[in-house]
C-alpha atoms as a PDB file:
ATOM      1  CA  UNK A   1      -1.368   6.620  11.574  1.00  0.00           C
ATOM      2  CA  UNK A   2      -4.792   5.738  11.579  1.00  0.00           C
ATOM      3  CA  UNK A   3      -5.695   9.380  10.233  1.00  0.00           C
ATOM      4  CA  UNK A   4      -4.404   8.336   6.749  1.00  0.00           C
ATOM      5  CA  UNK A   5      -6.885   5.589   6.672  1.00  0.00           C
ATOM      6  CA  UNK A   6      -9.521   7.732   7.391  1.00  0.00           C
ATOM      7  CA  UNK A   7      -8.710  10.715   5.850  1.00  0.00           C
ATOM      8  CA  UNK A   8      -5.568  10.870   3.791  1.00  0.00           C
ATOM      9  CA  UNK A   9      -5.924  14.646   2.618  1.00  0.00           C
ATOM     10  CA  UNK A  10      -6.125  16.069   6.434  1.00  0.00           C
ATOM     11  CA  UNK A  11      -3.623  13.478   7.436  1.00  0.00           C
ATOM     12  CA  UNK A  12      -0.235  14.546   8.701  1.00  0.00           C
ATOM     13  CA  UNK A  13       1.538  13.029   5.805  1.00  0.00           C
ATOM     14  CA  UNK A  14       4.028  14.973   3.635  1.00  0.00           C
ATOM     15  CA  UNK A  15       2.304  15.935  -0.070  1.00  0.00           C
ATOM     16  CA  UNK A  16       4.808  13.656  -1.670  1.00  0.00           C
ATOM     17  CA  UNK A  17       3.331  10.402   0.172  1.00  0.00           C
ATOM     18  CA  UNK A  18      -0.085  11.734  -0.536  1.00  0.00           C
ATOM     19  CA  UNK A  19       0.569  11.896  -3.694  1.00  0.00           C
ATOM     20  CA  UNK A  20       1.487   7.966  -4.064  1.00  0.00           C
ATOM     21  CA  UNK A  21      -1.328   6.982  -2.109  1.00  0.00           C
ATOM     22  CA  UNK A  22      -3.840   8.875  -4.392  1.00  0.00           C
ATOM     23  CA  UNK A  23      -2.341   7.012  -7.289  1.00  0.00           C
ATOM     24  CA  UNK A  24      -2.508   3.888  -5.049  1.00  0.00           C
ATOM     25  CA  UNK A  25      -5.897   4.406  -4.806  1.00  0.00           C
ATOM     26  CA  UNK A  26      -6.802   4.720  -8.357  1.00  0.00           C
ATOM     27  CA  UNK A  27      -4.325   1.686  -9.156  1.00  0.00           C
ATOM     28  CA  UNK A  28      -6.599  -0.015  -6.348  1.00  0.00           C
ATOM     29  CA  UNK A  29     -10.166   1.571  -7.655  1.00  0.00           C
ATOM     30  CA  UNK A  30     -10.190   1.689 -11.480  1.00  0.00           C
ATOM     31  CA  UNK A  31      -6.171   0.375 -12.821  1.00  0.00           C
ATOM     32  CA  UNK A  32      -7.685  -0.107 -16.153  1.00  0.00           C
ATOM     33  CA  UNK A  33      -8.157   3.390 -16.251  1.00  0.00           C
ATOM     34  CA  UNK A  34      -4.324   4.155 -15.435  1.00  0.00           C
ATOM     35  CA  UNK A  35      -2.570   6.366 -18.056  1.00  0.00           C
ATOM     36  CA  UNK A  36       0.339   8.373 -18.696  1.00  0.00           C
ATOM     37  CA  UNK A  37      -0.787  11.323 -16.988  1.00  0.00           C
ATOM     38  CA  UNK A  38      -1.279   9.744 -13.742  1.00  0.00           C
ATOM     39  CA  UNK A  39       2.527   9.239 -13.658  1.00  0.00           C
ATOM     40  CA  UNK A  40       3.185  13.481 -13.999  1.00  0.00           C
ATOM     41  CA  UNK A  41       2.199  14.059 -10.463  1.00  0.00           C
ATOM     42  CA  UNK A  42       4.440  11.138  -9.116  1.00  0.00           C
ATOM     43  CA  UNK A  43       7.455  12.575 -11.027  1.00  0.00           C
ATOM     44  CA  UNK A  44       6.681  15.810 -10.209  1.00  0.00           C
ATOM     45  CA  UNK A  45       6.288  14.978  -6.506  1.00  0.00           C
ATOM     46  CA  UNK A  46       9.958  13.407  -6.397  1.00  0.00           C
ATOM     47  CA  UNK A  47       8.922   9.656  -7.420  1.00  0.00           C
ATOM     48  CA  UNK A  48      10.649   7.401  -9.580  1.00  0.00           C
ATOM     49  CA  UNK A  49       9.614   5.192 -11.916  1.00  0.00           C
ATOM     50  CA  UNK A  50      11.282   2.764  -9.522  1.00  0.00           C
ATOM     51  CA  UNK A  51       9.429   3.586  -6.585  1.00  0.00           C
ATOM     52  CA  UNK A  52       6.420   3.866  -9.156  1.00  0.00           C
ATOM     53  CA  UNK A  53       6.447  -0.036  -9.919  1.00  0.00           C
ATOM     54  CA  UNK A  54       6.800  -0.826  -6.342  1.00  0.00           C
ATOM     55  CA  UNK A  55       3.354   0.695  -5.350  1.00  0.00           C
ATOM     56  CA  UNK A  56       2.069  -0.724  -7.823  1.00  0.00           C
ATOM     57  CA  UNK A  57       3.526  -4.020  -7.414  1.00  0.00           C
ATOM     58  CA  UNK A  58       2.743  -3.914  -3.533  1.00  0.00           C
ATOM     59  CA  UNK A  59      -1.008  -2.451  -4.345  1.00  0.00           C
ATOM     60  CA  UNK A  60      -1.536  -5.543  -6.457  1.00  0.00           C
ATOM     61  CA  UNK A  61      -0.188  -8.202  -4.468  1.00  0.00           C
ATOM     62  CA  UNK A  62      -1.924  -6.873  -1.470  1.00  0.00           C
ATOM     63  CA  UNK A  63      -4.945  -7.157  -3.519  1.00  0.00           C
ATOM     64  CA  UNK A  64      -4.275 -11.123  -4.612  1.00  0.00           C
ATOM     65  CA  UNK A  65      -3.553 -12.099  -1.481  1.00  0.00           C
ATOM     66  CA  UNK A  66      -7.008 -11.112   0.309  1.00  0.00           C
ATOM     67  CA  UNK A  67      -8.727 -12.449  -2.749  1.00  0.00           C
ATOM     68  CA  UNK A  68      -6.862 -15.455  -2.284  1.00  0.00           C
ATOM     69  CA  UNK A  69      -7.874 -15.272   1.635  1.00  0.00           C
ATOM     70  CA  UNK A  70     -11.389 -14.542   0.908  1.00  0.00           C
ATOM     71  CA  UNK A  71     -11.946 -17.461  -1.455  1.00  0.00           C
ATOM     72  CA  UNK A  72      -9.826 -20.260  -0.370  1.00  0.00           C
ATOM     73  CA  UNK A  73     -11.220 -19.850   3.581  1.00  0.00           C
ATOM     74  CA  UNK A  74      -8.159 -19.129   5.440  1.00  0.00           C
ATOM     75  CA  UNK A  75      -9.129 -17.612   8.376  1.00  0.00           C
ATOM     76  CA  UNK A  76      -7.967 -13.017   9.072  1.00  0.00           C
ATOM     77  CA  UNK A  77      -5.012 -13.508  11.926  1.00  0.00           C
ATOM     78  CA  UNK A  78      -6.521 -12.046  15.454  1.00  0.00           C
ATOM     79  CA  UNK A  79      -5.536  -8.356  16.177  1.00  0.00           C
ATOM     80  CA  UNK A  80      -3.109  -9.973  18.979  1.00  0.00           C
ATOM     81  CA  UNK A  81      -1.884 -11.873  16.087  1.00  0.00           C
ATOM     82  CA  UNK A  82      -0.511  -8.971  13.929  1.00  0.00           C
ATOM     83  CA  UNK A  83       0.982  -7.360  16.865  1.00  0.00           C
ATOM     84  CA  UNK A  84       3.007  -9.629  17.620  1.00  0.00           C
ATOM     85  CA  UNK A  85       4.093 -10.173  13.972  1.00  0.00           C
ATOM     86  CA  UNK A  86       4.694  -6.677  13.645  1.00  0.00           C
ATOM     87  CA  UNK A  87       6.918  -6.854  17.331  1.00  0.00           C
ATOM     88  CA  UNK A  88       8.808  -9.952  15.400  1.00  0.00           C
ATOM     89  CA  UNK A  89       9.306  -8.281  12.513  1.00  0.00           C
ATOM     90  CA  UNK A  90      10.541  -4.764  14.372  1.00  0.00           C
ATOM     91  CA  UNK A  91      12.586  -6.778  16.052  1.00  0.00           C
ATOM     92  CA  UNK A  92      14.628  -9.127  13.666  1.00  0.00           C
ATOM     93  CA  UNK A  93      13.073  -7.803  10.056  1.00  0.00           C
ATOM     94  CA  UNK A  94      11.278  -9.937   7.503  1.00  0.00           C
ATOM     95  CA  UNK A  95      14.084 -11.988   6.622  1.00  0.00           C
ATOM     96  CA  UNK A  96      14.161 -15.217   8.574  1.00  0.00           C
ATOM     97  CA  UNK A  97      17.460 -17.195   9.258  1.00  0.00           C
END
């Protein structure tokens, strides 16, 4: 859904994901900033404080690893690349045997 990349408030997506990608965002943009009353619309949209920590979990190791690729010189996979991780991955998960 490229639409929520672009636009995430005329996007197609349900309020409640909306909602946890606007927090994403400010957890992305200014986390120092983060307070309790970020977490009311969450709740009130149906999150968790479970689900909470996982955005915020994913949000920040999403954000170490392409630091990590940016400084260290480890070269972006091509677009081919990622399809076919993300036809592996459809396929047979992320868990490898």
């Amino acid at each position: 859904m490229r639409s929520v990349l672009h636009d995430l408030e005329s996007s197609p997506l349900e309020e409640k994901e909306k909602t946890l990608f606007r927090f994403v965002d400010k957890v992305n943009a200014d986390s120092p900033r983060i307070a309790p009353a970020d977490m009311q619309p969450l709740h009130a949209a149906g999150w968790n404080d479970e689900a909470i920590y996982f955005a915020i979990t994913v949000c920040a190791l999403f954000n170490f690893y392409n630091r990590w690729i940016d400084a260290s010189g480890v070269h972006a996979l091509s677009d081919e690349a990622h399809r076919e991780g993300g036809k592996r991955m459809a396929r047979h998960g992320y868990v490898r045997e």
